[in-house]
C-alpha atoms as a PDB file:
ATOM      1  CA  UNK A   1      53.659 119.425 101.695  1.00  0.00           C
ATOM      2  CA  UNK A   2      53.116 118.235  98.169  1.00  0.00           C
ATOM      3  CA  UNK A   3      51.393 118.226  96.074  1.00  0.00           C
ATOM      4  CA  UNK A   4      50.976 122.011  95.993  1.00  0.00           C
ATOM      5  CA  UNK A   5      47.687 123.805  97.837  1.00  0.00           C
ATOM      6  CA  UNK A   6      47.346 125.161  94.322  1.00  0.00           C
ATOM      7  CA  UNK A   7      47.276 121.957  92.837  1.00  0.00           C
ATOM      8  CA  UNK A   8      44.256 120.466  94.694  1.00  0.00           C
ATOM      9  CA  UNK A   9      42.137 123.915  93.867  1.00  0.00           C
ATOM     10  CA  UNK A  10      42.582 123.390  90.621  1.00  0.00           C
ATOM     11  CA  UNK A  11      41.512 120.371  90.126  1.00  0.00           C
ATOM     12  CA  UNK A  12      38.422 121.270  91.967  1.00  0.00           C
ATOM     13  CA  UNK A  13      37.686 124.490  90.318  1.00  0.00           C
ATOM     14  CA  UNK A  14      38.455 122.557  86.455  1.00  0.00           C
ATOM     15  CA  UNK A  15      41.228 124.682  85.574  1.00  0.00           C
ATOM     16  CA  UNK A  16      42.739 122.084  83.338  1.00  0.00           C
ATOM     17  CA  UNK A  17      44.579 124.809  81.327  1.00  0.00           C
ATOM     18  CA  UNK A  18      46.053 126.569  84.222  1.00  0.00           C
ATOM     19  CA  UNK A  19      49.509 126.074  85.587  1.00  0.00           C
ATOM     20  CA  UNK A  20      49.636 126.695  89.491  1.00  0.00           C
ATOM     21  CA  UNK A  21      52.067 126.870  92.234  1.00  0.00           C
ATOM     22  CA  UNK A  22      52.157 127.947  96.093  1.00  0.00           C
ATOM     23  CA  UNK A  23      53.640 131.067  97.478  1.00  0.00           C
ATOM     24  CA  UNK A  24      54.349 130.579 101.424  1.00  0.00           C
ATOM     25  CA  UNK A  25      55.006 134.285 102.789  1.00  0.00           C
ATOM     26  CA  UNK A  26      52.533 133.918 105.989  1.00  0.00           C
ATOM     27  CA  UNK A  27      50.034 136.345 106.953  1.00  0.00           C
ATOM     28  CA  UNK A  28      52.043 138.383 103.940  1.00  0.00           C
ATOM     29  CA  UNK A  29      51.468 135.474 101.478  1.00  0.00           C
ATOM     30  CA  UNK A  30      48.239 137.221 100.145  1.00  0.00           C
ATOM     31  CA  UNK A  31      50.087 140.645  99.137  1.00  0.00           C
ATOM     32  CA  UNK A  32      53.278 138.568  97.839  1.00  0.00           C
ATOM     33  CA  UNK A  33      50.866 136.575  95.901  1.00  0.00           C
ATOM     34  CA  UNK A  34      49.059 139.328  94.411  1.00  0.00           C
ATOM     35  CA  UNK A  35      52.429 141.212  93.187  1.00  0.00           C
ATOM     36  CA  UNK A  36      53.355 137.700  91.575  1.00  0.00           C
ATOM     37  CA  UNK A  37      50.466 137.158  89.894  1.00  0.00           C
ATOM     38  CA  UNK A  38      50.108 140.800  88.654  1.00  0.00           C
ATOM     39  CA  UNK A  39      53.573 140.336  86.751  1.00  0.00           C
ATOM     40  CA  UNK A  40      52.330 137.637  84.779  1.00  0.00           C
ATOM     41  CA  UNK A  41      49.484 140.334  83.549  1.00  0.00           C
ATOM     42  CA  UNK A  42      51.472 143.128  83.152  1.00  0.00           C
ATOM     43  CA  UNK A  43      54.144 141.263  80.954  1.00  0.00           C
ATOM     44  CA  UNK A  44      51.562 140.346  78.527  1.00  0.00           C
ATOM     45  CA  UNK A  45      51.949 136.972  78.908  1.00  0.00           C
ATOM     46  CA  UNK A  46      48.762 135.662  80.740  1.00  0.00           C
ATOM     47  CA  UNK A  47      45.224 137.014  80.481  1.00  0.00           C
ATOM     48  CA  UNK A  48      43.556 135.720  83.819  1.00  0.00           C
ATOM     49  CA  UNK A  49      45.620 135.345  87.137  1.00  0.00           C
ATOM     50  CA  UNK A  50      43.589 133.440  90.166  1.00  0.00           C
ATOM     51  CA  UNK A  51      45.540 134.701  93.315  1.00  0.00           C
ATOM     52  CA  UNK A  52      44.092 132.883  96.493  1.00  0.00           C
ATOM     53  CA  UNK A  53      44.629 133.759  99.952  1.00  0.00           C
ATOM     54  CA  UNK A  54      43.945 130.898 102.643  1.00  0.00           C
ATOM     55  CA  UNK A  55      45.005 129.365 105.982  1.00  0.00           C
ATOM     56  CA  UNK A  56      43.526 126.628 108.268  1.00  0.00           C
ATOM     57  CA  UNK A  57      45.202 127.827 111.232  1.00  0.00           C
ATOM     58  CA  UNK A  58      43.038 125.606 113.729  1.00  0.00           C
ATOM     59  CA  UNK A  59      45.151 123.027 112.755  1.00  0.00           C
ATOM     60  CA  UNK A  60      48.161 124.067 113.912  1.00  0.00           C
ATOM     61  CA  UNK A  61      47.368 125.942 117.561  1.00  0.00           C
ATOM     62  CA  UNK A  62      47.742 125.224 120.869  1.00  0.00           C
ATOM     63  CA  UNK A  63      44.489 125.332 122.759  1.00  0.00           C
ATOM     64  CA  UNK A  64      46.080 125.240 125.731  1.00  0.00           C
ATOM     65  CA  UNK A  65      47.930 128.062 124.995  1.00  0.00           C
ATOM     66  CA  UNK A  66      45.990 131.310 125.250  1.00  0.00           C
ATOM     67  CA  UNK A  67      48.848 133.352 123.833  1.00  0.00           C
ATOM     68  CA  UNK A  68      47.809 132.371 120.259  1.00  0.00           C
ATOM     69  CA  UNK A  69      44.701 129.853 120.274  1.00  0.00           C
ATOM     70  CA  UNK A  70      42.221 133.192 120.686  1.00  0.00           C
ATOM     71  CA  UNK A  71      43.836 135.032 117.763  1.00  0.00           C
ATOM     72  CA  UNK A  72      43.696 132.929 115.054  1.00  0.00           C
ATOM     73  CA  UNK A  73      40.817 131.716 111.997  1.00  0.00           C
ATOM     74  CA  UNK A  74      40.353 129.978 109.027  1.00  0.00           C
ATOM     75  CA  UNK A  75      39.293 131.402 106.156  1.00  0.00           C
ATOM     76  CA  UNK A  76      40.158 131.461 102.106  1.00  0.00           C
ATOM     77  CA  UNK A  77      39.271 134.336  99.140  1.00  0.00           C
ATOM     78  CA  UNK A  78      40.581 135.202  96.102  1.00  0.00           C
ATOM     79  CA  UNK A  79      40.783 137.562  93.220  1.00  0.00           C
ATOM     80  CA  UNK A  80      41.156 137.193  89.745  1.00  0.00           C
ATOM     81  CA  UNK A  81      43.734 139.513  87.677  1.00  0.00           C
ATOM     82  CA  UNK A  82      43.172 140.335  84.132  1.00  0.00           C
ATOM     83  CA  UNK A  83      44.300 143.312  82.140  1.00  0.00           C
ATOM     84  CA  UNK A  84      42.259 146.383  81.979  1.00  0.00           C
ATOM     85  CA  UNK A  85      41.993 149.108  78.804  1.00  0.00           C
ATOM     86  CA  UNK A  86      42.127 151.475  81.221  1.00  0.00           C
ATOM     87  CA  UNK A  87      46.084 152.274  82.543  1.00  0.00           C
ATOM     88  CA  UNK A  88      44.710 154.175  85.155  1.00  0.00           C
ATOM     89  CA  UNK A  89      43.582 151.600  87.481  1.00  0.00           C
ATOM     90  CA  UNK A  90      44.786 148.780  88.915  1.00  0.00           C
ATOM     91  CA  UNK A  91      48.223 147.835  90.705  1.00  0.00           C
ATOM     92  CA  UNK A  92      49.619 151.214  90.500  1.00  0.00           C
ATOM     93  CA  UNK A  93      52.341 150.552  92.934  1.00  0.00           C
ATOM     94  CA  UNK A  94      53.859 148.293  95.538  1.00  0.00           C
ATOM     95  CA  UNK A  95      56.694 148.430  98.210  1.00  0.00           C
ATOM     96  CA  UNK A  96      57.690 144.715  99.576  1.00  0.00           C
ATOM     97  CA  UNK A  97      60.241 143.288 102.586  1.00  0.00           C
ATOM     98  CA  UNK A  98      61.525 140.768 103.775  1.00  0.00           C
ATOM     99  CA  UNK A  99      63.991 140.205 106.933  1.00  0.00           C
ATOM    100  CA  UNK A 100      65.018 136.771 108.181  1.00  0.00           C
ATOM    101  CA  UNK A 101      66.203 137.596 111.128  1.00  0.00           C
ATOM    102  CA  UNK A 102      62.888 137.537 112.690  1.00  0.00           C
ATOM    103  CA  UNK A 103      62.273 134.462 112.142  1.00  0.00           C
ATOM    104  CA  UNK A 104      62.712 133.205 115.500  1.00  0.00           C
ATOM    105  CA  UNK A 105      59.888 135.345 117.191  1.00  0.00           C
ATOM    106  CA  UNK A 106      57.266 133.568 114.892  1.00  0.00           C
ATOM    107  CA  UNK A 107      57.220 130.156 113.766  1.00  0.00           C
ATOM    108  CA  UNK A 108      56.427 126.732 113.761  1.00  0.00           C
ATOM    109  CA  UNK A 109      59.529 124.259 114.936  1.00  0.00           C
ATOM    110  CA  UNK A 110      58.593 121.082 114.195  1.00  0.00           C
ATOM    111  CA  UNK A 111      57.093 119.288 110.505  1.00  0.00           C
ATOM    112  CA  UNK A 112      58.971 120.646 108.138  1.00  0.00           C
ATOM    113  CA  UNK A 113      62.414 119.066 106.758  1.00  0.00           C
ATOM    114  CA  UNK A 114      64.479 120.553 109.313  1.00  0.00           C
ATOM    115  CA  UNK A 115      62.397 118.874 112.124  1.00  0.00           C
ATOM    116  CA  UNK A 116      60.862 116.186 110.815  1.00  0.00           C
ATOM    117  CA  UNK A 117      57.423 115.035 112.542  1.00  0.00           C
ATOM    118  CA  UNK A 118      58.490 112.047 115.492  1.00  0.00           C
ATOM    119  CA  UNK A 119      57.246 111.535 118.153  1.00  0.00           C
ATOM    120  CA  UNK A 120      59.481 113.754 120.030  1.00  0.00           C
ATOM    121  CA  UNK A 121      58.106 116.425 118.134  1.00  0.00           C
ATOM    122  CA  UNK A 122      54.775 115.541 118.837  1.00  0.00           C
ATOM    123  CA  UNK A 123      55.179 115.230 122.648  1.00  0.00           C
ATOM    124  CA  UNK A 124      56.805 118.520 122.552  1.00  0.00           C
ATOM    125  CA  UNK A 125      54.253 120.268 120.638  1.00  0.00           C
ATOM    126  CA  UNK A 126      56.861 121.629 117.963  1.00  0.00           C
ATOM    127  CA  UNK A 127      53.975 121.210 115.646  1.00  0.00           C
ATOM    128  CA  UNK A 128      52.070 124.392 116.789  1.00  0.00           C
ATOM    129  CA  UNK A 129      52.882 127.658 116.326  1.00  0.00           C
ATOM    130  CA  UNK A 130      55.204 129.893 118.407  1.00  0.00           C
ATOM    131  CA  UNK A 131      54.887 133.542 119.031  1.00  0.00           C
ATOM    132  CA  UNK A 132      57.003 135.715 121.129  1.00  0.00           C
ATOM    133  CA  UNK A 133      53.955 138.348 121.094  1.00  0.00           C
ATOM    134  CA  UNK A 134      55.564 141.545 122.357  1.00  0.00           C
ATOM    135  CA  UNK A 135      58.540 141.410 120.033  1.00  0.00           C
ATOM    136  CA  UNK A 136      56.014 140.739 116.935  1.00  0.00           C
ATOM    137  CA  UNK A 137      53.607 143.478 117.751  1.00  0.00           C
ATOM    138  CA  UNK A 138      56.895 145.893 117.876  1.00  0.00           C
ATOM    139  CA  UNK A 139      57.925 145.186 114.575  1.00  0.00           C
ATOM    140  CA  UNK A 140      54.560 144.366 113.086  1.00  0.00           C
ATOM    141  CA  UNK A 141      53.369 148.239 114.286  1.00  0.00           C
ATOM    142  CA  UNK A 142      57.005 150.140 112.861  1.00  0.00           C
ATOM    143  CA  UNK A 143      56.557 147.772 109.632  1.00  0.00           C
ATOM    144  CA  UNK A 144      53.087 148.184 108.496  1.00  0.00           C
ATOM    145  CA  UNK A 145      53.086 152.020 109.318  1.00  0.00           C
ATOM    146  CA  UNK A 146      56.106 152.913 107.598  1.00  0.00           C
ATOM    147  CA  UNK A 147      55.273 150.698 104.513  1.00  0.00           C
ATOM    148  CA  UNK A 148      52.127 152.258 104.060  1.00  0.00           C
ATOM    149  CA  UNK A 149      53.191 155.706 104.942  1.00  0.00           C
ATOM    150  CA  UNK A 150      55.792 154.944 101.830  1.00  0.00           C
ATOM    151  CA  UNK A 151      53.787 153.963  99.488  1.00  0.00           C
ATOM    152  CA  UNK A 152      51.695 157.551 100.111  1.00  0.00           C
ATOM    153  CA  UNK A 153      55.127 159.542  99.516  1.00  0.00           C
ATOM    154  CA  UNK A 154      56.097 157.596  96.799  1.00  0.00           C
ATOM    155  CA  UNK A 155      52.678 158.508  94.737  1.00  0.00           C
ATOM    156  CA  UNK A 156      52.089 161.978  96.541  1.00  0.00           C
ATOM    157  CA  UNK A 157      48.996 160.838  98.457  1.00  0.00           C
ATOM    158  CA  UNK A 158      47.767 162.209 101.456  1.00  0.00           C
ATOM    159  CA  UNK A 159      44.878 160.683 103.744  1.00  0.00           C
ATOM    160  CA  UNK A 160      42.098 162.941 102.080  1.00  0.00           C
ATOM    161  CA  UNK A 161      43.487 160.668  99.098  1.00  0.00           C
ATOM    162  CA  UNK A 162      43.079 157.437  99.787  1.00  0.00           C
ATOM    163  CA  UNK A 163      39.870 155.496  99.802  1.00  0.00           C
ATOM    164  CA  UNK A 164      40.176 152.363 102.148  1.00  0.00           C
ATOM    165  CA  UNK A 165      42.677 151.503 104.000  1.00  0.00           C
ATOM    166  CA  UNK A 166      42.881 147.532 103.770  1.00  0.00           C
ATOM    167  CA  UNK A 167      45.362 145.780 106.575  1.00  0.00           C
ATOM    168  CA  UNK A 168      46.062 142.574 108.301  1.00  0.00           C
ATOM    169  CA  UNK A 169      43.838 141.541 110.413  1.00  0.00           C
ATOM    170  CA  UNK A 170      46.648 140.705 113.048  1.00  0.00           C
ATOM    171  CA  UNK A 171      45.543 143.360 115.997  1.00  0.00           C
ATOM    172  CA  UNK A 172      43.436 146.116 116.229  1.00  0.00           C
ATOM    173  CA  UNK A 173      46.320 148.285 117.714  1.00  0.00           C
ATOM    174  CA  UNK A 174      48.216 147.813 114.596  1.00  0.00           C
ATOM    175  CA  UNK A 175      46.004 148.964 112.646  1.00  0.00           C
ATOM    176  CA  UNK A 176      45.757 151.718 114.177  1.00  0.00           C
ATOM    177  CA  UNK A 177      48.928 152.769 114.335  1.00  0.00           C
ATOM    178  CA  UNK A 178      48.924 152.158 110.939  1.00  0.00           C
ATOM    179  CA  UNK A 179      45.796 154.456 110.486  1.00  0.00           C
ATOM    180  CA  UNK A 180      47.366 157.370 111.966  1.00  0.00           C
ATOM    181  CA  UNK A 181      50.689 156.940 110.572  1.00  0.00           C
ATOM    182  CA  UNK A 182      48.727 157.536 107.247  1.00  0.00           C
ATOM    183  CA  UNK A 183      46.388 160.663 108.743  1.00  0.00           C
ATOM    184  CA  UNK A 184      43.207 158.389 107.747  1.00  0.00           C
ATOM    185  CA  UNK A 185      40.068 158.788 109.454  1.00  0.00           C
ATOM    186  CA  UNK A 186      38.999 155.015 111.088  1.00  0.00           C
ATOM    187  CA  UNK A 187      35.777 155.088 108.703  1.00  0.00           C
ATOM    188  CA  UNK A 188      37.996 154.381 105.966  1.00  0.00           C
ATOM    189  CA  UNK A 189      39.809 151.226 107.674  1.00  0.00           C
ATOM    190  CA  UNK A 190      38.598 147.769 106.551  1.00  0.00           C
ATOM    191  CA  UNK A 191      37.921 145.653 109.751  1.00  0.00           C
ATOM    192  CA  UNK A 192      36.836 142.405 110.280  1.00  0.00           C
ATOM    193  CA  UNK A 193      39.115 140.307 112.980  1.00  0.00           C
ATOM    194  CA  UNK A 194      36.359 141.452 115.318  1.00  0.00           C
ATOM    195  CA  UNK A 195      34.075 138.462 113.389  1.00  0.00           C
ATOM    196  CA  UNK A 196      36.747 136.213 111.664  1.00  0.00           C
ATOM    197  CA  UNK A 197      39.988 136.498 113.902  1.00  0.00           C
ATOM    198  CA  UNK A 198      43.519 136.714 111.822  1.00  0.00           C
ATOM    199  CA  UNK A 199      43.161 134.378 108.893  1.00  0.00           C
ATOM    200  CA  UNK A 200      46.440 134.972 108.113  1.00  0.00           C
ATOM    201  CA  UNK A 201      46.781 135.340 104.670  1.00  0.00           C
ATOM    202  CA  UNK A 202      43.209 135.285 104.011  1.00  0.00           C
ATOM    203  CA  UNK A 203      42.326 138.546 106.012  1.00  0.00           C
ATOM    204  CA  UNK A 204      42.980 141.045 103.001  1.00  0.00           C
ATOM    205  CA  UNK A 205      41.296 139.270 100.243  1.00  0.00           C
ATOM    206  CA  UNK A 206      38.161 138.638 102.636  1.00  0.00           C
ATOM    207  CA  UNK A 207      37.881 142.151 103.737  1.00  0.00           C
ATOM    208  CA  UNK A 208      37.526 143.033  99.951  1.00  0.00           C
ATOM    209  CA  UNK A 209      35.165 140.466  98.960  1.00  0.00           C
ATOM    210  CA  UNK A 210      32.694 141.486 101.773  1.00  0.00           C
ATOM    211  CA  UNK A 211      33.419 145.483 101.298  1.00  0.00           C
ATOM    212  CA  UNK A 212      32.690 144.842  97.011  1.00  0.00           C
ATOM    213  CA  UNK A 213      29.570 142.375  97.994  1.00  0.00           C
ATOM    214  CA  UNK A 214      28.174 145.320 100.254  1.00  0.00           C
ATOM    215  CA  UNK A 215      28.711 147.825  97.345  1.00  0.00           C
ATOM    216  CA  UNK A 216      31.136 149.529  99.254  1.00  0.00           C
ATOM    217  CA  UNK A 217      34.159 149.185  97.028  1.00  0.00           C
ATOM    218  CA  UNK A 218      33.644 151.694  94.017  1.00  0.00           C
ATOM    219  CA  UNK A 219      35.159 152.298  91.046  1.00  0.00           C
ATOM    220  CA  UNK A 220      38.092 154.806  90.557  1.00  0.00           C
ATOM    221  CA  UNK A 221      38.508 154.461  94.449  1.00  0.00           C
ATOM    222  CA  UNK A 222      42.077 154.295  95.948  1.00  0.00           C
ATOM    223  CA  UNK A 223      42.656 151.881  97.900  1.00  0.00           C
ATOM    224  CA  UNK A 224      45.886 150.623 100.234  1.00  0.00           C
ATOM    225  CA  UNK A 225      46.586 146.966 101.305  1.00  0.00           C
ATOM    226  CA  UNK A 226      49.018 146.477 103.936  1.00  0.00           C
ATOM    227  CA  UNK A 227      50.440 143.294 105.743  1.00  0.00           C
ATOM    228  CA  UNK A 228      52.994 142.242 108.303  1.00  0.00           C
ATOM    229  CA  UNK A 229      53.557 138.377 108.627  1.00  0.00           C
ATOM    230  CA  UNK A 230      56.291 135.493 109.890  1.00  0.00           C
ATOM    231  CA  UNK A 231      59.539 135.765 108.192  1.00  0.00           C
ATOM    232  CA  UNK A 232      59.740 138.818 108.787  1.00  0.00           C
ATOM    233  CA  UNK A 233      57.617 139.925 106.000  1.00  0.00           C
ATOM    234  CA  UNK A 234      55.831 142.663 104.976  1.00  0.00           C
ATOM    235  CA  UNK A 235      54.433 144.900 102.488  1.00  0.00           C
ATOM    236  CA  UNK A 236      51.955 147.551 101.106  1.00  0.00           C
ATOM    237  CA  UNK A 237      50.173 148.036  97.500  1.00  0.00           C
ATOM    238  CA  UNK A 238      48.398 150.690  96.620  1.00  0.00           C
ATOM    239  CA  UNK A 239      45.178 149.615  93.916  1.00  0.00           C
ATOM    240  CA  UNK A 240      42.937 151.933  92.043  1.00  0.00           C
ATOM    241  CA  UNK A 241      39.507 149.821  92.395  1.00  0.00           C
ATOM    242  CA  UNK A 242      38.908 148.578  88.585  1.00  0.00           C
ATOM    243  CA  UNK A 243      35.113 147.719  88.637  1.00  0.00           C
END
């Protein structure tokens, strides 16, 4: 698809001094997006980052197919990077995967250059997406928990530590597991599929814009974001809440 997502926003949001691009990582894109972004900061190099997560996903389900029509939203949110005097909060760390291999247990066949839309394509529905649910949730559940659980060892956190946990909004049993993997208690679990369904990449930036809106985010607080998406890809960051 061209031109870029990122170019339409930015000519609707009057960014005529910004430079933009896409980052396709799936329901990951968010967190691969937001470690991007953050290394334009850190370098010195650029003062304000926009990272945006967002998927239509209406437009590309089966509604005959009750697999994955019931799972799925649309949604968009962003956050905007910029450096802070303060060392001590931020990005502090981040842990990121990727394994191609799974690619065949979530995707969409048809559109792309490799299928091009026809109407074979069409008539065959390769234009929706696919999901091989079991095999996804095994991986999904292994791959968030041990992510997160990582990114605790590598900074010496335990669960009395850490502040919110912030996952994909993919399945409430994932989370879970992902919750007790890292010995957190579930008030400290952002959820909102319950209202919004996954929104793919959209689910962790809108859990923190409705958590800071309802004054729950707080400064100083430490907070984990963890996602699991097509590809395989997946990926934790661990953020020290900076206003």
């Amino acid at each position: 698809f061209f031109p870029a997502t990122s170019c339409l926003v930015q000519d609707k949001i009057g960014a005529k001094k910004a430079w933009c691009f896409d980052v396709s990582a799936a329901c990951s894109g968010f967190v691969f997006a937001l470690i991007t972004g953050s290394q334009f900061i850190e370098s010195g190099t650029h003062k304000k980052v926009l990272v945006i997560g967002a998927d239509k996903m209406s437009s590309i389900v089966d509604y005959t197919d009750r697999n994955t029509c019931v799972l799925f939203g649309d949604a968009g949110a962003a956050v905007l990077l910029e450096p802070s005097a303060d060392g001590n909060v931020g990005i502090l760390d981040h842990r990121l995967y990727s394994d191609g291999a799974g690619g065949c247990y979530l995707y969409q066949k048809g559109g792309g250059s490799l299928h091009p839309a026809t109407h074979e394509t069409v008539d065959n529905k390769w234009h929706y997406i696919y999901q091989d649910g079991k095999s996804v949730f095994k991986v999904a559940v292994i791959g968030m928990a041990d992510v997160s659980a990582e990114i605790m060892k590598r900074n010496n956190l335990t669960g009395n530590d850490v502040d919110w946990l912030v996952p994909h909004q993919a399945n409430l049993r994932i989370i879970d597991a992902c919750r007790e993997r890292m010995g957190l208690d579930p008030s400290k679990v952002m959820i909102n599929i319950d209202r919004y369904g996954n929104t793919t990449a959209a689910t962790i930036p809108l859990c923190l814009s409705e958590w800071w809106h309802n004054g729950k985010l707080k400064k100083g607080q430490n907070i984990v974001l963890s996602s699991f998406g097509a590809g395989y890809t997946w990926g934790a960051v661990l953020v020290k809440w900076g206003i």
